[in-house]
PDB file of N, CA and C in Angstrom:
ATOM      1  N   UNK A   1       6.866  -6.315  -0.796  1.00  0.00           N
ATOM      2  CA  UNK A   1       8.148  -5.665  -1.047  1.00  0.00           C
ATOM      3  C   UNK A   1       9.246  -6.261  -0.173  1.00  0.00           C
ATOM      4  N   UNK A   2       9.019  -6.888   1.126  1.00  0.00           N
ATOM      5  CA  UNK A   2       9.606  -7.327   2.080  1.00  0.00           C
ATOM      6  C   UNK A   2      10.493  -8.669   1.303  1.00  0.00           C
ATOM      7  N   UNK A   3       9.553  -9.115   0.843  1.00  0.00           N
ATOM      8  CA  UNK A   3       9.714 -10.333   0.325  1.00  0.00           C
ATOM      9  C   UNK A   3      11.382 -10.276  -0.988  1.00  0.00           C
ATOM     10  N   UNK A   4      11.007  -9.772  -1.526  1.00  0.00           N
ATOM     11  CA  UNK A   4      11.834  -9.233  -2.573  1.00  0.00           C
ATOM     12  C   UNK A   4      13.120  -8.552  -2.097  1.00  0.00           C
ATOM     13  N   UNK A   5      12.964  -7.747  -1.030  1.00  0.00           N
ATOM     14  CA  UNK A   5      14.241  -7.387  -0.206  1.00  0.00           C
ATOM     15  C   UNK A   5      15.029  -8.805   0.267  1.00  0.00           C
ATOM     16  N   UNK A   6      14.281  -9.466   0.568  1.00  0.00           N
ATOM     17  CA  UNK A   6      15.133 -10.923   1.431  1.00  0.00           C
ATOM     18  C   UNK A   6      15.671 -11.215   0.121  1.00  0.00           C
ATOM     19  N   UNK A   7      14.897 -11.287  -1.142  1.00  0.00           N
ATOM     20  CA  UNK A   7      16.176 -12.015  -1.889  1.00  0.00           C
ATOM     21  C   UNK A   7      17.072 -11.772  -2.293  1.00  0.00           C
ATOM     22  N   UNK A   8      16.810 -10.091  -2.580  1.00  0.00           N
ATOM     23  CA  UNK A   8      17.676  -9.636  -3.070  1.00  0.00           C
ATOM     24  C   UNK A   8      19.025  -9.636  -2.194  1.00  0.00           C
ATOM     25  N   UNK A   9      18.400 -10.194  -0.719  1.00  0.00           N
ATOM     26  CA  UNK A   9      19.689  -9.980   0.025  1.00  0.00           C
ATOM     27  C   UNK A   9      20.314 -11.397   0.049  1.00  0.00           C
ATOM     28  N   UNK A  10      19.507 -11.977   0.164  1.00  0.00           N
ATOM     29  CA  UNK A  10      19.844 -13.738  -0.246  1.00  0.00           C
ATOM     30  C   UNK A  10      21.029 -13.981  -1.472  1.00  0.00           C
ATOM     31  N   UNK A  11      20.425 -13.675  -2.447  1.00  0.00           N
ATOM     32  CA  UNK A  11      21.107 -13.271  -3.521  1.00  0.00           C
ATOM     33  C   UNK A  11      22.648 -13.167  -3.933  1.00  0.00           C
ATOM     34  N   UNK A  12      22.498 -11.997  -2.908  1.00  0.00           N
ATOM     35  CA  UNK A  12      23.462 -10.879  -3.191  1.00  0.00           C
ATOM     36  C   UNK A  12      24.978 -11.739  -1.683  1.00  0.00           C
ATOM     37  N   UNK A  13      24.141 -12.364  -0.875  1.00  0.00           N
ATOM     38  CA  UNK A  13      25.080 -12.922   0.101  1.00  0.00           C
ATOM     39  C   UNK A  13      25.526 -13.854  -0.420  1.00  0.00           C
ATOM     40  N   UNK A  14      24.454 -14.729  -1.144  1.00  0.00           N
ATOM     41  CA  UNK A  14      25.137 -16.145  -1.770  1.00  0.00           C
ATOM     42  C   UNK A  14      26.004 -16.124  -2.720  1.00  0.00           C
ATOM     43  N   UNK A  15      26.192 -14.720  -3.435  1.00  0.00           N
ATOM     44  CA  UNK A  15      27.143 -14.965  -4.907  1.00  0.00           C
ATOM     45  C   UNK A  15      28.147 -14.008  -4.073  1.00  0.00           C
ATOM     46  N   UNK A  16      28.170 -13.400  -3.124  1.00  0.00           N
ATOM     47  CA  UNK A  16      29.547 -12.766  -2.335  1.00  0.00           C
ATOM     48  C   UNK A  16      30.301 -13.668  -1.978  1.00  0.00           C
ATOM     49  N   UNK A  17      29.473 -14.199  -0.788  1.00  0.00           N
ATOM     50  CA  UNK A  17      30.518 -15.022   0.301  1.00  0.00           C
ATOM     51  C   UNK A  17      30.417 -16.704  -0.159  1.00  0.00           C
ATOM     52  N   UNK A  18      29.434 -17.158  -1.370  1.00  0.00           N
ATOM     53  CA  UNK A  18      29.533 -18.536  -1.395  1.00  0.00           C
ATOM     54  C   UNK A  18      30.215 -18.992  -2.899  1.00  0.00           C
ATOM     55  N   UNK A  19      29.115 -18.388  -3.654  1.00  0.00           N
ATOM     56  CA  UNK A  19      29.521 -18.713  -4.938  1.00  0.00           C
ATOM     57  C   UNK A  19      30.806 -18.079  -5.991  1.00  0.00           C
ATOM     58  N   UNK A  20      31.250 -16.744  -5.363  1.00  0.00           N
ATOM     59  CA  UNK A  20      32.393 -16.384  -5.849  1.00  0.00           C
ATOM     60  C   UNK A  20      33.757 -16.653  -5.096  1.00  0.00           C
ATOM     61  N   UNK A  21      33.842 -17.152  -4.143  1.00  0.00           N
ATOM     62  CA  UNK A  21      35.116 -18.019  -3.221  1.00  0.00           C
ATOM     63  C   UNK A  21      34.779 -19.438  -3.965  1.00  0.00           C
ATOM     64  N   UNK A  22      33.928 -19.988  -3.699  1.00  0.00           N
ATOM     65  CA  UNK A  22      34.328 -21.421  -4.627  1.00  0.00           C
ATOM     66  C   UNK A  22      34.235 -21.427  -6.250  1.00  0.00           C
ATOM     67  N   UNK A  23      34.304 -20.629  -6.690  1.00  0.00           N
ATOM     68  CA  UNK A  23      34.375 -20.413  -7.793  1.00  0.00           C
ATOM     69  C   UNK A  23      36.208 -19.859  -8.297  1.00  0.00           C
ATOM     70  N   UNK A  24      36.287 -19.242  -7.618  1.00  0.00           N
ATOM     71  CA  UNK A  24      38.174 -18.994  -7.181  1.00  0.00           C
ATOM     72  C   UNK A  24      38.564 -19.938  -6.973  1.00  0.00           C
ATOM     73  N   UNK A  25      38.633 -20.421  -5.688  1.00  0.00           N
ATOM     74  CA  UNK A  25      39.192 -21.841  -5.248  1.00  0.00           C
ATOM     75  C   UNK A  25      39.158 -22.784  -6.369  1.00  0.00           C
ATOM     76  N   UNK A  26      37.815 -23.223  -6.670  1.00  0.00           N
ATOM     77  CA  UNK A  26      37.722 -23.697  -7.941  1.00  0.00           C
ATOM     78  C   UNK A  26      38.788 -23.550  -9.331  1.00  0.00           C
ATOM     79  N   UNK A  27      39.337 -22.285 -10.070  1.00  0.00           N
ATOM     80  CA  UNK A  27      39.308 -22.012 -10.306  1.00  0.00           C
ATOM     81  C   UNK A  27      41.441 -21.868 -10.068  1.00  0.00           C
ATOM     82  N   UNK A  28      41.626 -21.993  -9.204  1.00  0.00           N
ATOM     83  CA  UNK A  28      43.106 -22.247  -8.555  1.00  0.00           C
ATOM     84  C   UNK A  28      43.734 -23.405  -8.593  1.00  0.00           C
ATOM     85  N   UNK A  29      42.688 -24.124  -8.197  1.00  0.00           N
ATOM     86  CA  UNK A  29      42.975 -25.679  -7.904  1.00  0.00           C
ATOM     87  C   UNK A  29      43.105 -26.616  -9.438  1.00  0.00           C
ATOM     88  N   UNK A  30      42.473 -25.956 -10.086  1.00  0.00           N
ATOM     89  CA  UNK A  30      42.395 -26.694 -11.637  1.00  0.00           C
ATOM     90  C   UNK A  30      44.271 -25.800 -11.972  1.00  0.00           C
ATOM     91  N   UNK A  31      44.091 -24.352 -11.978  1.00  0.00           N
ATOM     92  CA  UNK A  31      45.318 -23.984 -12.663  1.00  0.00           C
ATOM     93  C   UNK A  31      46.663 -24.991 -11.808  1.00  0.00           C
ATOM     94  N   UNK A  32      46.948 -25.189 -10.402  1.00  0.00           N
ATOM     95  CA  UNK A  32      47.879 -25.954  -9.687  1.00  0.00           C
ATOM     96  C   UNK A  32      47.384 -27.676  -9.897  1.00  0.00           C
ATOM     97  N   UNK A  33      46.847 -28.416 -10.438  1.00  0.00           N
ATOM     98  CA  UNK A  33      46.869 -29.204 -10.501  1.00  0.00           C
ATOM     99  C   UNK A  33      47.144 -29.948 -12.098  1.00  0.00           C
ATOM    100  N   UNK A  34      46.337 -29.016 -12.837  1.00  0.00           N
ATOM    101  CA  UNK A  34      46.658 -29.082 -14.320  1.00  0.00           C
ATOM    102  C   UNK A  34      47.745 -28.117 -14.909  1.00  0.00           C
ATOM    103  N   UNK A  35      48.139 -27.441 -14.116  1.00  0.00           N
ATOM    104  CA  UNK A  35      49.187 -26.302 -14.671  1.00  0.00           C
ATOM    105  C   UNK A  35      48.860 -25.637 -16.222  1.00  0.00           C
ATOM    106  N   UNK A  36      47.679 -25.533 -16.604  1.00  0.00           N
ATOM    107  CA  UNK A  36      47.098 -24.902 -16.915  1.00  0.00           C
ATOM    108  C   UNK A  36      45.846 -23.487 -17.143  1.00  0.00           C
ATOM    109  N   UNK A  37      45.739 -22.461 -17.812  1.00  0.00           N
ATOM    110  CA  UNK A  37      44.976 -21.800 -17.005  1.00  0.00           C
ATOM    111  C   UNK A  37      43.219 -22.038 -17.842  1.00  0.00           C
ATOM    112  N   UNK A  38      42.334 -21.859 -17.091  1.00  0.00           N
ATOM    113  CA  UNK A  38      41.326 -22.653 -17.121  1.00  0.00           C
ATOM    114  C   UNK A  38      40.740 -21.289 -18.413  1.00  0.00           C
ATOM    115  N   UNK A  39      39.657 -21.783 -19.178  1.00  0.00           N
ATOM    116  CA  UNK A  39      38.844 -21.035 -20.015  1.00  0.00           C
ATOM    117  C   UNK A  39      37.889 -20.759 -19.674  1.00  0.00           C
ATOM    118  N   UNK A  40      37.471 -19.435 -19.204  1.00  0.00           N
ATOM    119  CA  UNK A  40      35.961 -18.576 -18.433  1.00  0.00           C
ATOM    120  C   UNK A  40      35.068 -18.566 -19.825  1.00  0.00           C
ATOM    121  N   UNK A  41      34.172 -19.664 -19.434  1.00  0.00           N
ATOM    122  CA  UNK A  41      32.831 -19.674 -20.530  1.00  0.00           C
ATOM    123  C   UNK A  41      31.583 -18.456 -19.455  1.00  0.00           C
ATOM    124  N   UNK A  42      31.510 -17.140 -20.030  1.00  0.00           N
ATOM    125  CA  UNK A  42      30.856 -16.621 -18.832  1.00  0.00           C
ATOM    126  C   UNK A  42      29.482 -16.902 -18.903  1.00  0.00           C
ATOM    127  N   UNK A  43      28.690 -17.526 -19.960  1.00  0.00           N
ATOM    128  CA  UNK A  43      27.492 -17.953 -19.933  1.00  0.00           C
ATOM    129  C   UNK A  43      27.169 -18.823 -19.028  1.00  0.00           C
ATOM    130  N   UNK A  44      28.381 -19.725 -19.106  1.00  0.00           N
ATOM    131  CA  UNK A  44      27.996 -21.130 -18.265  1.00  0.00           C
ATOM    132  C   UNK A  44      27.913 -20.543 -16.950  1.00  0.00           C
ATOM    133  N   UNK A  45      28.698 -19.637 -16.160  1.00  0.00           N
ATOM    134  CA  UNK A  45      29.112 -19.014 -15.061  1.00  0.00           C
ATOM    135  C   UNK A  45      27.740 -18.320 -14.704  1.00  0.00           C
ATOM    136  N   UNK A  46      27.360 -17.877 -15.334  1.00  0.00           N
ATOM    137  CA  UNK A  46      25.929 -17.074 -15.329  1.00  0.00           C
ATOM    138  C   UNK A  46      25.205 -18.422 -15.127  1.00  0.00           C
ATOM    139  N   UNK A  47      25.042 -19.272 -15.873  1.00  0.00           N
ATOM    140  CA  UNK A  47      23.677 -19.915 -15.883  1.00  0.00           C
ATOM    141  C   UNK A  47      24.250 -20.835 -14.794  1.00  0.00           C
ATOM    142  N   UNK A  48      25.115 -21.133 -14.078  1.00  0.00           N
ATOM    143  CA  UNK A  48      25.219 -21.955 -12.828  1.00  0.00           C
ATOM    144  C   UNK A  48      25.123 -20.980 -11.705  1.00  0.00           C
ATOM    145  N   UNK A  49      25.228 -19.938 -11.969  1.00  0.00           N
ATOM    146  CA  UNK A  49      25.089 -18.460 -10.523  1.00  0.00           C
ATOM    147  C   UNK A  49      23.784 -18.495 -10.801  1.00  0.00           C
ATOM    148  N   UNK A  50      22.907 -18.572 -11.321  1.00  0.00           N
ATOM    149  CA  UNK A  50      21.311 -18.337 -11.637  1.00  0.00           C
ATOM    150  C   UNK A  50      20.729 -19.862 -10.874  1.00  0.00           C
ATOM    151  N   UNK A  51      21.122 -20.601 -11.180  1.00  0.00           N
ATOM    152  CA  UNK A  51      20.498 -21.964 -10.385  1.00  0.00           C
ATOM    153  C   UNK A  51      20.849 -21.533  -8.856  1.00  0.00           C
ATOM    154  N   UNK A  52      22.634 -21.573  -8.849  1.00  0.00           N
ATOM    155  CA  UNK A  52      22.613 -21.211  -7.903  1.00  0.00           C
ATOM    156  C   UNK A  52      21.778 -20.389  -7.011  1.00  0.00           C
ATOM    157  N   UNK A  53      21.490 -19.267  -7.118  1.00  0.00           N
ATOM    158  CA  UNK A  53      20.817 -18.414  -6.246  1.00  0.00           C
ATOM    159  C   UNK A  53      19.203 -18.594  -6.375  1.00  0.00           C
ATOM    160  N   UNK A  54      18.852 -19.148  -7.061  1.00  0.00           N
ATOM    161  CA  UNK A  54      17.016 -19.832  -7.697  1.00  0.00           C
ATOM    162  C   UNK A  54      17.236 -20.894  -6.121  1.00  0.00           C
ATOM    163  N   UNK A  55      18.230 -21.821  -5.796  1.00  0.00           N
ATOM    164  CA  UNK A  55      17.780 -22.967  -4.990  1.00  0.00           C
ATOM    165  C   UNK A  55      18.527 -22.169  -3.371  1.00  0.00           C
ATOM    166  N   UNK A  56      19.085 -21.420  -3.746  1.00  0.00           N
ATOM    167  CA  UNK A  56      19.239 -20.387  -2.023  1.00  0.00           C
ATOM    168  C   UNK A  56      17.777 -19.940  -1.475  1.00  0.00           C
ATOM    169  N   UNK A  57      17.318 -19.447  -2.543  1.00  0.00           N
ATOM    170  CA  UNK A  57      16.353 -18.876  -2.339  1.00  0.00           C
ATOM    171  C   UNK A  57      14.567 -19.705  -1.872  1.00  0.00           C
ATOM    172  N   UNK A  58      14.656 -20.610  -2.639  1.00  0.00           N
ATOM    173  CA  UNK A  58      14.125 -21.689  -2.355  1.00  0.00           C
ATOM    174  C   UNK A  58      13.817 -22.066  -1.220  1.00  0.00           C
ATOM    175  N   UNK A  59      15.243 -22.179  -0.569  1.00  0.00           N
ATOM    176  CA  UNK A  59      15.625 -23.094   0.535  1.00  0.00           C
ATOM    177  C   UNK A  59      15.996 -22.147   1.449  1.00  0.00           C
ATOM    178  N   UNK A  60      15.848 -20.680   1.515  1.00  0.00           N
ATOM    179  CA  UNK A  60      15.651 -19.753   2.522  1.00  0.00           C
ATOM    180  C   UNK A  60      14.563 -18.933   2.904  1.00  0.00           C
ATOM    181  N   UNK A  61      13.912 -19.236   2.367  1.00  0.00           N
ATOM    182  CA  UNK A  61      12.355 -18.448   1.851  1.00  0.00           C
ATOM    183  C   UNK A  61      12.155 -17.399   3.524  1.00  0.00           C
ATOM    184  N   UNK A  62      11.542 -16.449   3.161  1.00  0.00           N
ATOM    185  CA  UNK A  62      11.288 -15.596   4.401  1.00  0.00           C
ATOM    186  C   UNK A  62       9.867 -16.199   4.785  1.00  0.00           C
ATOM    187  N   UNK A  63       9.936 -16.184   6.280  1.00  0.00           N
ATOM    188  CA  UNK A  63       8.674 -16.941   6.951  1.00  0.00           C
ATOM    189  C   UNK A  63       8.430 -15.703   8.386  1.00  0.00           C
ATOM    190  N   UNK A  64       7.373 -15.438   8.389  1.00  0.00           N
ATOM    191  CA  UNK A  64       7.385 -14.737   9.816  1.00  0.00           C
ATOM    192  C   UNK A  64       5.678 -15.224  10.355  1.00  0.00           C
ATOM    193  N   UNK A  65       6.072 -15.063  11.729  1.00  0.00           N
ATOM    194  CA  UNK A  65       4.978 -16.003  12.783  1.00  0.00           C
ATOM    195  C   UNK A  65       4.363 -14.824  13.411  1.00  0.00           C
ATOM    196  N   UNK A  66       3.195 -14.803  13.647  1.00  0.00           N
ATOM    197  CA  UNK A  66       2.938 -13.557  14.885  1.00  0.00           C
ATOM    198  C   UNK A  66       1.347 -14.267  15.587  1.00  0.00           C
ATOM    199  N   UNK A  67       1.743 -13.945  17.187  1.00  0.00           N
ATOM    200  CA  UNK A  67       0.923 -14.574  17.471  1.00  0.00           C
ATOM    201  C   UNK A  67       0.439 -12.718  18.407  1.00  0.00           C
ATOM    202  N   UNK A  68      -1.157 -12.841  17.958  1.00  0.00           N
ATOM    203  CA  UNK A  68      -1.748 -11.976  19.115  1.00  0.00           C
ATOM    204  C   UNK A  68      -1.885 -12.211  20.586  1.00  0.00           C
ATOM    205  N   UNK A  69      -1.601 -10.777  21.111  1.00  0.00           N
ATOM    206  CA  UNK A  69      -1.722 -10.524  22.396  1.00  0.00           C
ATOM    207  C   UNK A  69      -2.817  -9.468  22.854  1.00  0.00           C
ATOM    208  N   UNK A  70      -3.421 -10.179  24.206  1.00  0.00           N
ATOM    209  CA  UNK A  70      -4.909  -9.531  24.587  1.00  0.00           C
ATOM    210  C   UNK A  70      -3.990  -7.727  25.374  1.00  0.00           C
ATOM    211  N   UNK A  71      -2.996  -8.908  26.358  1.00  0.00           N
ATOM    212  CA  UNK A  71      -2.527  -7.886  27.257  1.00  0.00           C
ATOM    213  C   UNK A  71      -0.739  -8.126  27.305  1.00  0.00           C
ATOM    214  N   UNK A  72       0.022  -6.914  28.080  1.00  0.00           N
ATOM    215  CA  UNK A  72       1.649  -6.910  27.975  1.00  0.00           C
ATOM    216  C   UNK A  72       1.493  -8.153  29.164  1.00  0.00           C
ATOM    217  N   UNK A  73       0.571  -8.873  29.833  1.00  0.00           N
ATOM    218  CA  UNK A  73       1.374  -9.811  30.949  1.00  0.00           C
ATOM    219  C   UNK A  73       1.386 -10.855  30.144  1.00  0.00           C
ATOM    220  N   UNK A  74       0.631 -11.264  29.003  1.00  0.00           N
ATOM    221  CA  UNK A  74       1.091 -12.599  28.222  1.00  0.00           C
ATOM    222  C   UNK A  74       2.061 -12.451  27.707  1.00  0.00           C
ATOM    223  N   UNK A  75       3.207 -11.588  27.703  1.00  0.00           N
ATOM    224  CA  UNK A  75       4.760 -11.635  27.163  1.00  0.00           C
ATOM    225  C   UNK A  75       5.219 -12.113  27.807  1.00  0.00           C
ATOM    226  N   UNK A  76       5.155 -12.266  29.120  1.00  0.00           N
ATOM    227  CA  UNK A  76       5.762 -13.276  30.403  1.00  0.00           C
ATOM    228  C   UNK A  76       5.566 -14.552  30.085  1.00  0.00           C
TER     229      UNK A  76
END
């Protein structure tokens, strides 16, 4: 379940703070440069937010290490 929480948080960070600012920016820079306003294909938008967050995830994968202890003085 742990597992599934990370992505969902993965996820959910990468299409906040990554993929919906460059997608704006994106998205600005075409209207001020072409002085035109751009056409939202939302499929395509979907199916590049879906890769997108498939290779976040990938490439963040949750990993945890644990090493046993006999006694509290091997924390030193």
């Amino acid at each position: 379940m742990k597992k599934y929480l990370n992505w969902i948080n993965i996820a959910l960070r990468g299409t906040v703070l990554l993929f919906l600012p460059g997608l704006l920016i994106f998205y600005l820079f075409y209207k001020v440069i072409f002085d035109v306003e751009m056409d939202i294909y939302w499929l395509t938008i979907l199916m590049a937010l879906v890769t997108f967050i498939y290779d976040l995830i990938k490439k963040y994968k949750h990993e945890t290490t644990e090493e046993r202890l006999q006694t509290l003085d091997e924390i030193e």
